[in-house]
C-alpha atoms as a PDB file:
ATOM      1  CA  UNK A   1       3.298  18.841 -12.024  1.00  0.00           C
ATOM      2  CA  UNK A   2       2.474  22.439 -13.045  1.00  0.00           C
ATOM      3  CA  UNK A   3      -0.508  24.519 -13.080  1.00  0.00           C
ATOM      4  CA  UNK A   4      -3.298  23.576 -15.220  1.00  0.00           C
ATOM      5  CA  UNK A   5      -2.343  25.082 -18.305  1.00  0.00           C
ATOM      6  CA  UNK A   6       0.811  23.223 -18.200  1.00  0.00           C
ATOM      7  CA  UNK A   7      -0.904  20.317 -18.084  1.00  0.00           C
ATOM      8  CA  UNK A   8      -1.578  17.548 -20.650  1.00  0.00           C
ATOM      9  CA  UNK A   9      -5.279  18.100 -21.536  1.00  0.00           C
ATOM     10  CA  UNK A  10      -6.905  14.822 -23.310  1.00  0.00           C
ATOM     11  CA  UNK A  11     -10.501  14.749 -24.554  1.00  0.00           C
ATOM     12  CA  UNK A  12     -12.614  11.844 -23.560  1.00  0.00           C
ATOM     13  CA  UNK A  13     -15.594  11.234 -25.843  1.00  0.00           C
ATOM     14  CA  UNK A  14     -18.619   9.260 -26.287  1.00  0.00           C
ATOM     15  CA  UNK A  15     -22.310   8.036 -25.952  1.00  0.00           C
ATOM     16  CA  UNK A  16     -24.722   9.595 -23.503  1.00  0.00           C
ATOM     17  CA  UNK A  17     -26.083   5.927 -22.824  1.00  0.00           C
ATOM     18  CA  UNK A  18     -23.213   3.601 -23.764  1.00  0.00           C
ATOM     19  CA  UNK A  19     -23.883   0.570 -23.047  1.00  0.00           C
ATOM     20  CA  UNK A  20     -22.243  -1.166 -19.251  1.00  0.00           C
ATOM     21  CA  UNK A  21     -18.557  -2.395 -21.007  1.00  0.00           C
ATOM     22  CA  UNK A  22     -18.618   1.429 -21.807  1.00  0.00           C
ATOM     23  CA  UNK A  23     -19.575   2.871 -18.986  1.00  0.00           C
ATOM     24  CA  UNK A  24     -16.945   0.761 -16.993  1.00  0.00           C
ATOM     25  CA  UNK A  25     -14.139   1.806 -19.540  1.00  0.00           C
ATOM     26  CA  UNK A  26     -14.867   4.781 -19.623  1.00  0.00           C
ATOM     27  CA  UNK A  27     -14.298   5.183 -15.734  1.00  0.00           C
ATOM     28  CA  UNK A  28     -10.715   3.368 -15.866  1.00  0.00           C
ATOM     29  CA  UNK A  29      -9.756   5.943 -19.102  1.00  0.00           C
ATOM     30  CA  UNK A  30     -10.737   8.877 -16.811  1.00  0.00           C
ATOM     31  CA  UNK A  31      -8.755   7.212 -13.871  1.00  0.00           C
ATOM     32  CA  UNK A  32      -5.621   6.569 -15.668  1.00  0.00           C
ATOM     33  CA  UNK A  33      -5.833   9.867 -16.800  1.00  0.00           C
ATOM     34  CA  UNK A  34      -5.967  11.313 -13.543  1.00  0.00           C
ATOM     35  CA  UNK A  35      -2.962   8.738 -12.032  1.00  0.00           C
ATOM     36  CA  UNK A  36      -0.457  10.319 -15.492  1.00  0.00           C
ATOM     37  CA  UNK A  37      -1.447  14.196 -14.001  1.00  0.00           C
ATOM     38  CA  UNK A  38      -3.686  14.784 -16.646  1.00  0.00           C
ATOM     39  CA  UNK A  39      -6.876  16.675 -16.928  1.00  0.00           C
ATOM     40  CA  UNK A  40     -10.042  15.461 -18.877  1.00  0.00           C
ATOM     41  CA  UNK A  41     -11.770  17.410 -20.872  1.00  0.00           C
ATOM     42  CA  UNK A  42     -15.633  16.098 -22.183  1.00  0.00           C
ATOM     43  CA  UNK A  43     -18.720  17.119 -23.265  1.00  0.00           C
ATOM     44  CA  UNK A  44     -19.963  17.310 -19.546  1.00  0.00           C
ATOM     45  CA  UNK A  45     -22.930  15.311 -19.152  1.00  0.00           C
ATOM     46  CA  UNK A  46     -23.965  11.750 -18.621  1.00  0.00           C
ATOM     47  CA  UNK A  47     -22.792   8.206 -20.242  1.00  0.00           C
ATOM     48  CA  UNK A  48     -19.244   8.128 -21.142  1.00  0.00           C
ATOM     49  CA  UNK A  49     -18.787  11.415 -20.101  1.00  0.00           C
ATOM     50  CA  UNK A  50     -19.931  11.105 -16.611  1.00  0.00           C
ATOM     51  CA  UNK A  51     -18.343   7.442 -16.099  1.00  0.00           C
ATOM     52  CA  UNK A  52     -14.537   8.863 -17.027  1.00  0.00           C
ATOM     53  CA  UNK A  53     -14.812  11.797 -14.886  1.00  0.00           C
ATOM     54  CA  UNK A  54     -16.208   9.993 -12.018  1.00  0.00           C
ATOM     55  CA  UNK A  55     -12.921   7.773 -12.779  1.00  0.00           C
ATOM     56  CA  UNK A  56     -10.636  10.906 -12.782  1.00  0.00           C
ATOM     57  CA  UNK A  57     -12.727  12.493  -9.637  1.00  0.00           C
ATOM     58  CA  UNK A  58     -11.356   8.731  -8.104  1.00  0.00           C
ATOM     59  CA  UNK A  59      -7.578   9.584  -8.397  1.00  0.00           C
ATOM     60  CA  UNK A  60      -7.843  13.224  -7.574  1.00  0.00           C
ATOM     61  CA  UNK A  61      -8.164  14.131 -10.970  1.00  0.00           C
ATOM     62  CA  UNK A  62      -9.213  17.786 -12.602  1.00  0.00           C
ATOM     63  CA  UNK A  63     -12.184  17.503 -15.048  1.00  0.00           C
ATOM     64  CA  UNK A  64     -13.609  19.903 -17.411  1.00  0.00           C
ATOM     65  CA  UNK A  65     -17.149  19.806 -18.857  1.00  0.00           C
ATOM     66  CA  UNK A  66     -17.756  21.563 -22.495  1.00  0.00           C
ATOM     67  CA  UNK A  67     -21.408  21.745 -21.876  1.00  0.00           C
ATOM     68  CA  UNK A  68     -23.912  22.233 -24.888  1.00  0.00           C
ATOM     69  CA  UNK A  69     -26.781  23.964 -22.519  1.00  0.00           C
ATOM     70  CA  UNK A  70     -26.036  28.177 -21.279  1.00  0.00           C
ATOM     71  CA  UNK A  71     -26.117  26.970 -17.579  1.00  0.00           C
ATOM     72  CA  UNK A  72     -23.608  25.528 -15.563  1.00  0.00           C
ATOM     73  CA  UNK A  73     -26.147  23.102 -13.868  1.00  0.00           C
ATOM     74  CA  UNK A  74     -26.824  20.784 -16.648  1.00  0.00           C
ATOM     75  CA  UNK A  75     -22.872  19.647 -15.604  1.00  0.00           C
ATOM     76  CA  UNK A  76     -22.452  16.046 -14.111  1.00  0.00           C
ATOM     77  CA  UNK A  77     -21.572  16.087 -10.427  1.00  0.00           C
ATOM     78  CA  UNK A  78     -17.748  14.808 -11.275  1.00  0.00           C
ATOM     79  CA  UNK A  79     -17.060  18.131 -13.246  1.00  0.00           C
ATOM     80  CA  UNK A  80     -14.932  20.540 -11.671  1.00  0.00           C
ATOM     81  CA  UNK A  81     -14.901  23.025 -14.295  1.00  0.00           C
ATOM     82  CA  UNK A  82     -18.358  23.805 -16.245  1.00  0.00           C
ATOM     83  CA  UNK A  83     -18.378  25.851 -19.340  1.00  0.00           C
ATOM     84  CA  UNK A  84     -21.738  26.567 -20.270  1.00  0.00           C
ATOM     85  CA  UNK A  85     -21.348  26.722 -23.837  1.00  0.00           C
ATOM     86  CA  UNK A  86     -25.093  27.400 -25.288  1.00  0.00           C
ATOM     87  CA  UNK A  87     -24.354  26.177 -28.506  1.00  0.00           C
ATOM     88  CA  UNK A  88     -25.777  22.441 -28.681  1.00  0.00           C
ATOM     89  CA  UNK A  89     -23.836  20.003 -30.773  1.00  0.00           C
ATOM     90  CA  UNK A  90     -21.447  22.503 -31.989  1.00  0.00           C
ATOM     91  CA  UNK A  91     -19.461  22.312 -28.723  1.00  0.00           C
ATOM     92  CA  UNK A  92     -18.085  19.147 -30.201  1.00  0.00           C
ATOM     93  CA  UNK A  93     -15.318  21.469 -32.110  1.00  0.00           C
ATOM     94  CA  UNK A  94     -14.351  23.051 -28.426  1.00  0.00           C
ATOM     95  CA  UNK A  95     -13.951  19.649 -26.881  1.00  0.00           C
ATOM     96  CA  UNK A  96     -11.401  18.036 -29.190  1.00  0.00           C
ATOM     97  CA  UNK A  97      -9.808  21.322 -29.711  1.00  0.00           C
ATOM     98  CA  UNK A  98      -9.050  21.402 -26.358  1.00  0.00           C
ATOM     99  CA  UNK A  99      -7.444  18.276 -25.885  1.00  0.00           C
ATOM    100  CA  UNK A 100      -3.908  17.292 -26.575  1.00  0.00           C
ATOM    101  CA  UNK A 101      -5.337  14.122 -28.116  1.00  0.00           C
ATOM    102  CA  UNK A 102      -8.860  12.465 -27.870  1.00  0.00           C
ATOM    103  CA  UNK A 103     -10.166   9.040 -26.745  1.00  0.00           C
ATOM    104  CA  UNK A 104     -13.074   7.639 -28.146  1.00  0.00           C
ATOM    105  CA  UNK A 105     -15.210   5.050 -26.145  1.00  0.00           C
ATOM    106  CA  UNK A 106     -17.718   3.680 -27.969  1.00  0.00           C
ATOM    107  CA  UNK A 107     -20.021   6.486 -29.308  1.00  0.00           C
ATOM    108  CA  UNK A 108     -23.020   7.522 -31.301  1.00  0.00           C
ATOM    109  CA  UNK A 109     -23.515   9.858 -34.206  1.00  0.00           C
ATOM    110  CA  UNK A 110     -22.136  12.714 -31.850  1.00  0.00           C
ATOM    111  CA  UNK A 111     -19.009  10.645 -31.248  1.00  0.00           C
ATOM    112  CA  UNK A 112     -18.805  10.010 -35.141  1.00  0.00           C
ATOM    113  CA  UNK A 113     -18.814  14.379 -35.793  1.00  0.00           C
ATOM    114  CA  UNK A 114     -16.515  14.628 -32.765  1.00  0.00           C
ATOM    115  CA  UNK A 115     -13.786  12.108 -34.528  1.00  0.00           C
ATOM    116  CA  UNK A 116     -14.509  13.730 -37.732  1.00  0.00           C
ATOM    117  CA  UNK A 117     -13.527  17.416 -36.335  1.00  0.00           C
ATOM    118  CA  UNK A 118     -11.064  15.821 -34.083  1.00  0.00           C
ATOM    119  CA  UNK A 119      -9.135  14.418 -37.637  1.00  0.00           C
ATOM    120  CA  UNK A 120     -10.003  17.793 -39.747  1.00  0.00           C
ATOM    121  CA  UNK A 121      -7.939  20.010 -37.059  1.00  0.00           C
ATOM    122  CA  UNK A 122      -4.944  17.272 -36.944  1.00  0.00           C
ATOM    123  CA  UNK A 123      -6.018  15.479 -33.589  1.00  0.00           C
ATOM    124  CA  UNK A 124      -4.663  12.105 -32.498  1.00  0.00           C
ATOM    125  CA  UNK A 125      -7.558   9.957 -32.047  1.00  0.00           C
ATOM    126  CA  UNK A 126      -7.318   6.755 -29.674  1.00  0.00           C
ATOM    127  CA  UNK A 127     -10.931   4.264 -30.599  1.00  0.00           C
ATOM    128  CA  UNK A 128     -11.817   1.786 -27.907  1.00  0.00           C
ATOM    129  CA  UNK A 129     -14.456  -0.127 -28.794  1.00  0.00           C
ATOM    130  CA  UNK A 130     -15.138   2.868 -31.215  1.00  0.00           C
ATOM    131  CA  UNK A 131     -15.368   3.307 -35.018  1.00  0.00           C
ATOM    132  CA  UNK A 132     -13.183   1.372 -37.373  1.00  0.00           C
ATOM    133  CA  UNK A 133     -12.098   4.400 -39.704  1.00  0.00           C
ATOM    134  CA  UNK A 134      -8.809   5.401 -41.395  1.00  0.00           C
ATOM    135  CA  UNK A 135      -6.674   7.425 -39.296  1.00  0.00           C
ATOM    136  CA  UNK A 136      -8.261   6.171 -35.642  1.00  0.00           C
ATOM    137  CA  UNK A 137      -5.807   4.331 -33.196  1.00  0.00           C
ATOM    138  CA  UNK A 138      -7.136   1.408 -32.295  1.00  0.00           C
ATOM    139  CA  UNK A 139      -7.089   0.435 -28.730  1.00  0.00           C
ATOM    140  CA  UNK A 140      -8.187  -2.956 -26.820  1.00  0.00           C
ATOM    141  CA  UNK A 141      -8.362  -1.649 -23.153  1.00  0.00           C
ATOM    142  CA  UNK A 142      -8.360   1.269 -21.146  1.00  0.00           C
ATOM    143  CA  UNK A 143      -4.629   1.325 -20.390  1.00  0.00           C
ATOM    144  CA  UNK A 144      -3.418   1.117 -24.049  1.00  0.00           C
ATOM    145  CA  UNK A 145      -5.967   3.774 -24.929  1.00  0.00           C
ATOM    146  CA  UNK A 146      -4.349   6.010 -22.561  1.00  0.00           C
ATOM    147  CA  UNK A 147      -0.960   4.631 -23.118  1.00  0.00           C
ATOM    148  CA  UNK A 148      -1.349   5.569 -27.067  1.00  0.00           C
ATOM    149  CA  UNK A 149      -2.685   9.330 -26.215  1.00  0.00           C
ATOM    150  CA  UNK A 150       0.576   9.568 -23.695  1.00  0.00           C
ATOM    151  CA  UNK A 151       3.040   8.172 -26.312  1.00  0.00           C
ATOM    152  CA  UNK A 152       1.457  10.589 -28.994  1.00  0.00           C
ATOM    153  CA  UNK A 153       1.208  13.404 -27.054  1.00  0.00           C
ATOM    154  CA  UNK A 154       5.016  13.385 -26.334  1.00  0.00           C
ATOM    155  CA  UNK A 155       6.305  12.424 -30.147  1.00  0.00           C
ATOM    156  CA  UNK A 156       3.915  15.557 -31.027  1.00  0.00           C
ATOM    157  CA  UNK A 157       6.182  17.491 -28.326  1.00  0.00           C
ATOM    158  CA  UNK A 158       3.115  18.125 -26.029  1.00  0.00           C
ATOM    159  CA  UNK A 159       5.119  16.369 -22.714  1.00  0.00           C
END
Protein backbone atom coordinates (compact mmCIF):
# COMPACT_ATOMS: atom_id res chain seq x y z
CA UNK A 1 0.00 0.00 0.00
CA UNK A 2 2.85 2.49 0.61
CA UNK A 3 3.62 4.99 3.13
CA UNK A 4 1.41 7.87 3.50
CA UNK A 5 2.75 10.08 1.04
CA UNK A 6 2.25 7.50 -1.51
CA UNK A 7 -1.04 7.41 -0.78
CA UNK A 8 -4.18 8.71 -2.57
CA UNK A 9 -5.19 11.73 -0.41
CA UNK A 10 -9.04 12.83 -1.09
CA UNK A 11 -10.64 15.83 0.63
CA UNK A 12 -13.97 15.34 2.23
CA UNK A 13 -15.96 18.54 2.70
CA UNK A 14 -18.97 19.96 4.18
CA UNK A 15 -21.44 21.46 6.79
CA UNK A 16 -20.60 21.64 10.47
CA UNK A 17 -24.39 20.67 11.17
CA UNK A 18 -25.56 18.85 8.03
CA UNK A 19 -28.49 17.66 8.39
CA UNK A 20 -28.96 13.32 9.43
CA UNK A 21 -28.92 12.00 5.37
CA UNK A 22 -25.55 13.96 5.64
CA UNK A 23 -24.21 12.97 8.50
CA UNK A 24 -24.89 9.23 7.54
CA UNK A 25 -23.20 9.80 4.03
CA UNK A 26 -20.77 11.33 5.09
CA UNK A 27 -19.67 8.30 7.37
CA UNK A 28 -19.99 5.65 4.37
CA UNK A 29 -17.70 8.34 2.02
CA UNK A 30 -15.08 8.28 4.84
CA UNK A 31 -15.46 4.38 5.07
CA UNK A 32 -15.10 3.62 1.49
CA UNK A 33 -12.31 5.73 1.54
CA UNK A 34 -10.61 3.94 4.11
CA UNK A 35 -11.62 0.17 2.47
CA UNK A 36 -9.69 1.76 -1.33
CA UNK A 37 -6.31 2.61 1.14
CA UNK A 38 -6.97 6.07 1.08
CA UNK A 39 -6.49 8.81 3.54
CA UNK A 40 -9.06 11.67 4.25
CA UNK A 41 -8.19 14.82 4.53
CA UNK A 42 -11.03 17.60 6.15
CA UNK A 43 -11.41 20.56 7.83
CA UNK A 44 -11.21 18.65 11.25
CA UNK A 45 -14.11 19.41 13.24
CA UNK A 46 -17.69 18.39 13.63
CA UNK A 47 -20.71 17.64 11.01
CA UNK A 48 -19.56 16.18 7.85
CA UNK A 49 -16.24 16.30 8.88
CA UNK A 50 -16.49 14.32 11.98
CA UNK A 51 -19.18 11.73 10.46
CA UNK A 52 -16.56 10.67 7.40
CA UNK A 53 -13.69 10.29 9.62
CA UNK A 54 -15.49 8.39 12.18
CA UNK A 55 -16.38 6.24 8.89
CA UNK A 56 -12.64 5.99 7.87
CA UNK A 57 -11.56 5.48 11.79
CA UNK A 58 -14.29 2.24 11.10
CA UNK A 59 -12.11 0.53 8.37
CA UNK A 60 -8.77 1.36 9.83
CA UNK A 61 -8.51 4.34 7.96
CA UNK A 62 -5.78 7.42 8.34
CA UNK A 63 -7.49 10.85 8.76
CA UNK A 64 -6.14 14.25 8.66
CA UNK A 65 -7.77 17.36 10.20
CA UNK A 66 -6.87 20.98 8.54
CA UNK A 67 -8.00 22.75 11.60
CA UNK A 68 -8.90 26.59 11.46
CA UNK A 69 -8.09 27.15 15.44
CA UNK A 70 -3.78 27.28 16.57
CA UNK A 71 -4.43 24.21 18.88
CA UNK A 72 -4.53 20.76 18.16
CA UNK A 73 -7.49 20.17 20.63
CA UNK A 74 -10.24 21.79 18.79
CA UNK A 75 -9.65 18.30 16.44
CA UNK A 76 -12.59 15.71 16.43
CA UNK A 77 -11.73 12.52 18.29
CA UNK A 78 -11.56 10.44 14.73
CA UNK A 79 -8.52 12.63 13.57
CA UNK A 80 -5.30 11.07 13.59
CA UNK A 81 -3.36 13.83 12.30
CA UNK A 82 -4.21 17.56 13.61
CA UNK A 83 -2.76 20.55 11.95
CA UNK A 84 -3.50 23.45 13.86
CA UNK A 85 -3.68 25.88 11.22
CA UNK A 86 -4.67 29.38 13.05
CA UNK A 87 -5.94 30.86 10.12
CA UNK A 88 -9.92 30.52 10.28
CA UNK A 89 -11.70 30.05 7.01
CA UNK A 90 -8.67 30.40 4.98
CA UNK A 91 -7.66 26.79 5.72
CA UNK A 92 -10.23 25.95 3.12
CA UNK A 93 -7.31 26.52 0.32
CA UNK A 94 -5.01 23.82 2.42
CA UNK A 95 -7.76 21.27 2.50
CA UNK A 96 -8.58 20.89 -1.19
CA UNK A 97 -5.04 21.48 -2.03
CA UNK A 98 -4.23 18.61 -0.30
CA UNK A 99 -6.43 16.23 -1.75
CA UNK A 100 -6.08 14.31 -4.93
CA UNK A 101 -9.73 15.17 -5.58
CA UNK A 102 -12.55 16.48 -3.22
CA UNK A 103 -16.03 15.24 -2.21
CA UNK A 104 -18.60 17.48 -1.35
CA UNK A 105 -21.52 16.38 1.00
CA UNK A 106 -23.96 18.71 1.30
CA UNK A 107 -22.44 22.02 2.60
CA UNK A 108 -22.89 25.60 3.61
CA UNK A 109 -21.33 28.82 2.47
CA UNK A 110 -17.88 27.29 3.63
CA UNK A 111 -18.51 24.29 1.39
CA UNK A 112 -19.53 26.78 -1.49
CA UNK A 113 -15.62 28.79 -1.06
CA UNK A 114 -14.12 25.32 -0.62
CA UNK A 115 -15.63 24.11 -4.25
CA UNK A 116 -14.84 27.44 -5.56
CA UNK A 117 -10.91 27.13 -4.60
CA UNK A 118 -11.13 23.48 -5.16
CA UNK A 119 -12.16 24.45 -9.20
CA UNK A 120 -9.68 27.67 -9.33
CA UNK A 121 -6.51 25.27 -8.56
CA UNK A 122 -7.87 22.47 -11.16
CA UNK A 123 -9.47 20.03 -8.50
CA UNK A 124 -11.91 17.26 -9.40
CA UNK A 125 -14.91 17.89 -7.45
CA UNK A 126 -17.43 14.90 -6.66
CA UNK A 127 -21.21 16.83 -5.20
CA UNK A 128 -23.45 14.52 -3.25
CA UNK A 129 -26.32 16.06 -2.34
CA UNK A 130 -24.16 19.27 -2.88
CA UNK A 131 -24.35 22.33 -5.19
CA UNK A 132 -25.61 22.08 -8.71
CA UNK A 133 -22.74 24.20 -10.45
CA UNK A 134 -20.80 23.85 -13.74
CA UNK A 135 -17.86 21.76 -13.45
CA UNK A 136 -19.12 19.60 -10.11
CA UNK A 137 -19.55 15.73 -10.59
CA UNK A 138 -22.61 14.83 -9.61
CA UNK A 139 -23.01 11.87 -7.44
CA UNK A 140 -26.28 9.94 -6.05
CA UNK A 141 -24.66 7.82 -3.20
CA UNK A 142 -21.72 7.38 -1.28
CA UNK A 143 -20.16 4.65 -3.42
CA UNK A 144 -20.37 6.53 -6.79
CA UNK A 145 -19.02 9.60 -5.03
CA UNK A 146 -16.05 7.70 -4.15
CA UNK A 147 -16.10 5.63 -7.22
CA UNK A 148 -15.91 9.07 -9.41
CA UNK A 149 -12.86 10.55 -7.14
CA UNK A 150 -11.08 6.87 -7.73
CA UNK A 151 -11.77 6.84 -11.52
CA UNK A 152 -10.51 10.57 -11.71
CA UNK A 153 -7.77 10.29 -9.68
CA UNK A 154 -6.25 7.51 -11.92
CA UNK A 155 -7.15 9.20 -15.59
CA UNK A 156 -5.30 12.34 -13.85
CA UNK A 157 -2.31 9.71 -13.28
CA UNK A 158 -2.59 10.07 -9.42
CA UNK A 159 -3.00 5.86 -8.97
Amino acid sequence: MGGIRERVWISVIGGASPPKWAVEAAYEVGRLIARRGAVLVCGGLGGVMESACRGAKSAGGITVGILPTASRAAANPFVDIAIPTGLGVARNLLVVRSGDAVIAVDGAWGTLSEIALAKNIGKTVIGLGSFQLEGIIPAQTPEEAVSLAFEHIQKAGGI
